[in-house]
Protein backbone atom coordinates (compact mmCIF):
# COMPACT_ATOMS: atom_id res chain seq x y z
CA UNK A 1 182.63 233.66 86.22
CA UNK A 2 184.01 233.91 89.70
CA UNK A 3 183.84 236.43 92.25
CA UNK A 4 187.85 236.44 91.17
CA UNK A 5 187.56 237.46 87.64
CA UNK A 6 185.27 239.75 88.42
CA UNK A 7 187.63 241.76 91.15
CA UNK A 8 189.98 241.92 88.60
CA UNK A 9 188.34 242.96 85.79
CA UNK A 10 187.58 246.40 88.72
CA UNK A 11 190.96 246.34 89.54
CA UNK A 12 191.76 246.93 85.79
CA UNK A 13 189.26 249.67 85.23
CA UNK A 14 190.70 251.30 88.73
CA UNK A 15 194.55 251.22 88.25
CA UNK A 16 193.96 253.35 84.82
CA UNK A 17 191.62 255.56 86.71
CA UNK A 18 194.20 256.05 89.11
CA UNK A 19 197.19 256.48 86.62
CA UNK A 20 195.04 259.24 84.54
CA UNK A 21 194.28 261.55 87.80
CA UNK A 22 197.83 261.06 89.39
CA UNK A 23 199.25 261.79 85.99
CA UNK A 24 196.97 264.86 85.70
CA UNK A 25 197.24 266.35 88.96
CA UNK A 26 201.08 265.95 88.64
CA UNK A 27 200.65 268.27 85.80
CA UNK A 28 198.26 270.69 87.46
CA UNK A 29 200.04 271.24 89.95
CA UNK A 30 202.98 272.38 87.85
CA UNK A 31 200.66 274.12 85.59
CA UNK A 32 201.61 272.49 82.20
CA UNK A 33 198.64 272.52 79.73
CA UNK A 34 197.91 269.14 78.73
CA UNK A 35 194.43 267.56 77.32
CA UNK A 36 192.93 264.19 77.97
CA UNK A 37 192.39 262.42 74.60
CA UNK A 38 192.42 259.04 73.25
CA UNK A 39 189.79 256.23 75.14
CA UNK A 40 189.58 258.33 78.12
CA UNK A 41 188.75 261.27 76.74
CA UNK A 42 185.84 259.60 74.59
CA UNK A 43 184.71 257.57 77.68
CA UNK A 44 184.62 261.13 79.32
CA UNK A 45 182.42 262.17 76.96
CA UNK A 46 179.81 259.23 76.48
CA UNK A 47 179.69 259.30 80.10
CA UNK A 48 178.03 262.72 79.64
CA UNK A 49 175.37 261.17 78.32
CA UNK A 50 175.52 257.69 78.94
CA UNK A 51 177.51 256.24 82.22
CA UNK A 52 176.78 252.37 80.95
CA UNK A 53 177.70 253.03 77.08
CA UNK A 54 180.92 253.74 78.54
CA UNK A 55 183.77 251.83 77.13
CA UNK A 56 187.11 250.73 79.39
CA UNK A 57 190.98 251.64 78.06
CA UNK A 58 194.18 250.15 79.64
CA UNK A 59 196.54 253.36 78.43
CA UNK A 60 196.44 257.44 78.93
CA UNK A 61 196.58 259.13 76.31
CA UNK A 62 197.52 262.77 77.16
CA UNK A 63 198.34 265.67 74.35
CA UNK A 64 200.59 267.76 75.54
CA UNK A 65 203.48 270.39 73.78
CA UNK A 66 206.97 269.12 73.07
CA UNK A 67 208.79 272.30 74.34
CA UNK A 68 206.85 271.04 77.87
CA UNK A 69 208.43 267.64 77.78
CA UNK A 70 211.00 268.35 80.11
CA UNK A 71 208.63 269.66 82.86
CA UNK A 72 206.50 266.35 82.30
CA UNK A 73 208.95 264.24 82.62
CA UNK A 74 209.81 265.50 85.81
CA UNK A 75 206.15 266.02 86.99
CA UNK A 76 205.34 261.88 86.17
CA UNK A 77 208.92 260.82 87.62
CA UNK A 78 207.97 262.67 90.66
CA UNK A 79 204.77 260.53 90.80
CA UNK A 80 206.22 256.82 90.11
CA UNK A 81 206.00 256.90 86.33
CA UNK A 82 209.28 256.16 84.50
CA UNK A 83 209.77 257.68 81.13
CA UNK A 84 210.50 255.19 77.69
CA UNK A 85 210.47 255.19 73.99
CA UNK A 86 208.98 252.48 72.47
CA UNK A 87 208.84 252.69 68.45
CA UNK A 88 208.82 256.30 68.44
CA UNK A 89 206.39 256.64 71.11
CA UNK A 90 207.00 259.30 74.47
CA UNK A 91 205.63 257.44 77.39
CA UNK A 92 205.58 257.06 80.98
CA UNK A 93 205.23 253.48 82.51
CA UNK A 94 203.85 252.92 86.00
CA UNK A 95 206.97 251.82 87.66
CA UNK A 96 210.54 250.05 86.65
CA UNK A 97 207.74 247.31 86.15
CA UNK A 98 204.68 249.03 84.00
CA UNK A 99 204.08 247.89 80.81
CA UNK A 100 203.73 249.86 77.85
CA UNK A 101 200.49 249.01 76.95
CA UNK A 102 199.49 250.45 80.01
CA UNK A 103 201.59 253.61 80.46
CA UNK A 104 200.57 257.45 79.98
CA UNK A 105 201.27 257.58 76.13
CA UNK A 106 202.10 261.32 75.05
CA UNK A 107 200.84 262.93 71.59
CA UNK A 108 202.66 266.40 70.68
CA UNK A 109 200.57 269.07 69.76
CA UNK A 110 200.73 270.34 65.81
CA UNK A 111 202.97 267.14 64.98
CA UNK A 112 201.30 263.92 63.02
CA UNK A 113 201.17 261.14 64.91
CA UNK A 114 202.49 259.03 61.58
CA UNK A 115 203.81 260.40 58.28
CA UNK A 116 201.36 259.22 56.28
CA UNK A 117 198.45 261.24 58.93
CA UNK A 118 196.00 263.87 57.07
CA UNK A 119 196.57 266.34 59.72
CA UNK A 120 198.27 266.95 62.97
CA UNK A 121 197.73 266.34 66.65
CA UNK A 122 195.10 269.59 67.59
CA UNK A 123 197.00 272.32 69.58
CA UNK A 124 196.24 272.47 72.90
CA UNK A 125 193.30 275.48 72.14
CA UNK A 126 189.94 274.46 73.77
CA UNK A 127 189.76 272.27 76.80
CA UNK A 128 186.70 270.95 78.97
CA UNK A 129 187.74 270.96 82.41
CA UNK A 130 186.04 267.54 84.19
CA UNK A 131 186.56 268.32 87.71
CA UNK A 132 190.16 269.25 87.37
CA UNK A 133 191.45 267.13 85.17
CA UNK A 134 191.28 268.58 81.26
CA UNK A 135 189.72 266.80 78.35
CA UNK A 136 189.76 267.61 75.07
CA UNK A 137 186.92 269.29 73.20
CA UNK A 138 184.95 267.07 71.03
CA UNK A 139 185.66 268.53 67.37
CA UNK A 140 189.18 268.14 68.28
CA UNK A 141 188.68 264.66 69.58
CA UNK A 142 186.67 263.54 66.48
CA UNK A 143 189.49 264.76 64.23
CA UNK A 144 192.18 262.73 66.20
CA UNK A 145 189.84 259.80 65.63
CA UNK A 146 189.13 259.88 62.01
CA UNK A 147 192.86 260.99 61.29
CA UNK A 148 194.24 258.05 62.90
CA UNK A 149 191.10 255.75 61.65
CA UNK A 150 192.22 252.48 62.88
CA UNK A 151 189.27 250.26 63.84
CA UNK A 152 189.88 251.42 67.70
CA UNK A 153 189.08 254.70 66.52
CA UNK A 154 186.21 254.19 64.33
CA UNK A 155 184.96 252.13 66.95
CA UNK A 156 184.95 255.09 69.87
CA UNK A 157 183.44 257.53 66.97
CA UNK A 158 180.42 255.09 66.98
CA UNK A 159 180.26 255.19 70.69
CA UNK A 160 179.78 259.14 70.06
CA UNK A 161 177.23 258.10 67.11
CA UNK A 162 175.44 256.07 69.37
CA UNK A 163 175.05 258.72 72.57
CA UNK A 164 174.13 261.47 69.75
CA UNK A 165 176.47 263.35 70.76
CA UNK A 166 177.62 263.13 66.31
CA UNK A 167 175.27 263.37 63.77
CA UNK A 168 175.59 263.87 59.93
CA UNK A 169 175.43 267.69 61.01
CA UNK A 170 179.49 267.45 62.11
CA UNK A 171 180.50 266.36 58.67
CA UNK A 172 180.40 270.09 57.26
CA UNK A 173 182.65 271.26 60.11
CA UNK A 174 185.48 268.47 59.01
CA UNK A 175 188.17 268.20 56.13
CA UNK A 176 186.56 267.00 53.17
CA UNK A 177 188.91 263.13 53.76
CA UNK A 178 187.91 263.27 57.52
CA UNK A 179 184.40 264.03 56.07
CA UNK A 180 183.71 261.27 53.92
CA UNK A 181 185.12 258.64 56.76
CA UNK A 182 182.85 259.97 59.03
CA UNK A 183 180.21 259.69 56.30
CA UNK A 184 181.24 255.62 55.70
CA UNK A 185 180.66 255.38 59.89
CA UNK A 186 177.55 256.72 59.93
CA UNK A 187 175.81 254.77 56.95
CA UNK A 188 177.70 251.62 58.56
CA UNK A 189 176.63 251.45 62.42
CA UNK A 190 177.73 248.43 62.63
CA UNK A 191 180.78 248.55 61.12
């Protein structure tokens, strides 16, 4: 692997590090509640424990409220981002040029992400605040995951799994369906 691959495998990591605190400050500034969720906000968390079980993203996930969707779209435009729709989905690419897989993705707060979802996005309640910038709290987060239970997500809940940060002692505190799917991750580590 050359010294070229490598330089942009950093440059990746960077340009979503810089789109999630220019996307965030945008909205502190403005004062618009908001919470970090998705890869990030699980990569924010191992990192408590763990800065090299730490897995990269290429999107932002941000949970936000609906009725605030005006003021965020005018806090990203300010910024460079450029609001689309792309099979249902709010989001904010980095430029005329920014590709969706890449853009600030927004989840609404009480809605389901998909009909056929358990439960709701979280409201926008309890909030870590990581140097300015505001993550989700970690029941919350595990919730989102195991709603949504694609592989992606059952994947980051074994990154939590593995840092200890969840034991079987979180599966009393969940929906009986979220319960048992955290249950089938933690007697299969590896999947």
């Amino acid at each position: 692997m050359g010294w070229d691959i490598l330089d942009r495998m950093e440059r990746a990591v960077l340009k979503v590090r810089e789109r999630l605190l220019r996307s965030t400050a945008a909205l502190n500034q403005l004062g618009v509640p908001y919470a970090v969720v998705g890869g990030n906000a699980v990569a924010s968390w191992v990192a408590t424990v763990d800065d090299g079980a730490v897995r990269n993203t290429r999107d932002v996930d941000l949970l936000v409220r609906r009725e605030d969707l005006p003021a965020i779209t005018a806090a990203l435009e300010q910024v460079g981002f450029v609001r689309d729709e792309v099979l249902g989905v709010v989001m904010f690419r980095d430029g005329p040029n920014g590709k969706p897989s890449e853009a600030i993705h927004l989840l609404f707060a009480g809605e389901r992400l998909r009909p056929e979802h358990l439960l709701p996005c979280p409201e926008i309640e309890t909030v870590i605040d990581r140097e300015n910038c505001q993550v989700l709290n970690l029941e919350s987060l595990l919730t989102m995951k195991l709603t949504s239970n694609r592989r992606k997500d059952q994947v980051h809940v074994e990154d939590l799994i593995n840092v200890r940060l969840l034991d079987a002692t979180w599966l009393s505190k969940l929906h009986p369906e979220l319960s048992a799917r955290l249950q089938l991750i933690l007697d299969t580590p590896e999947g």
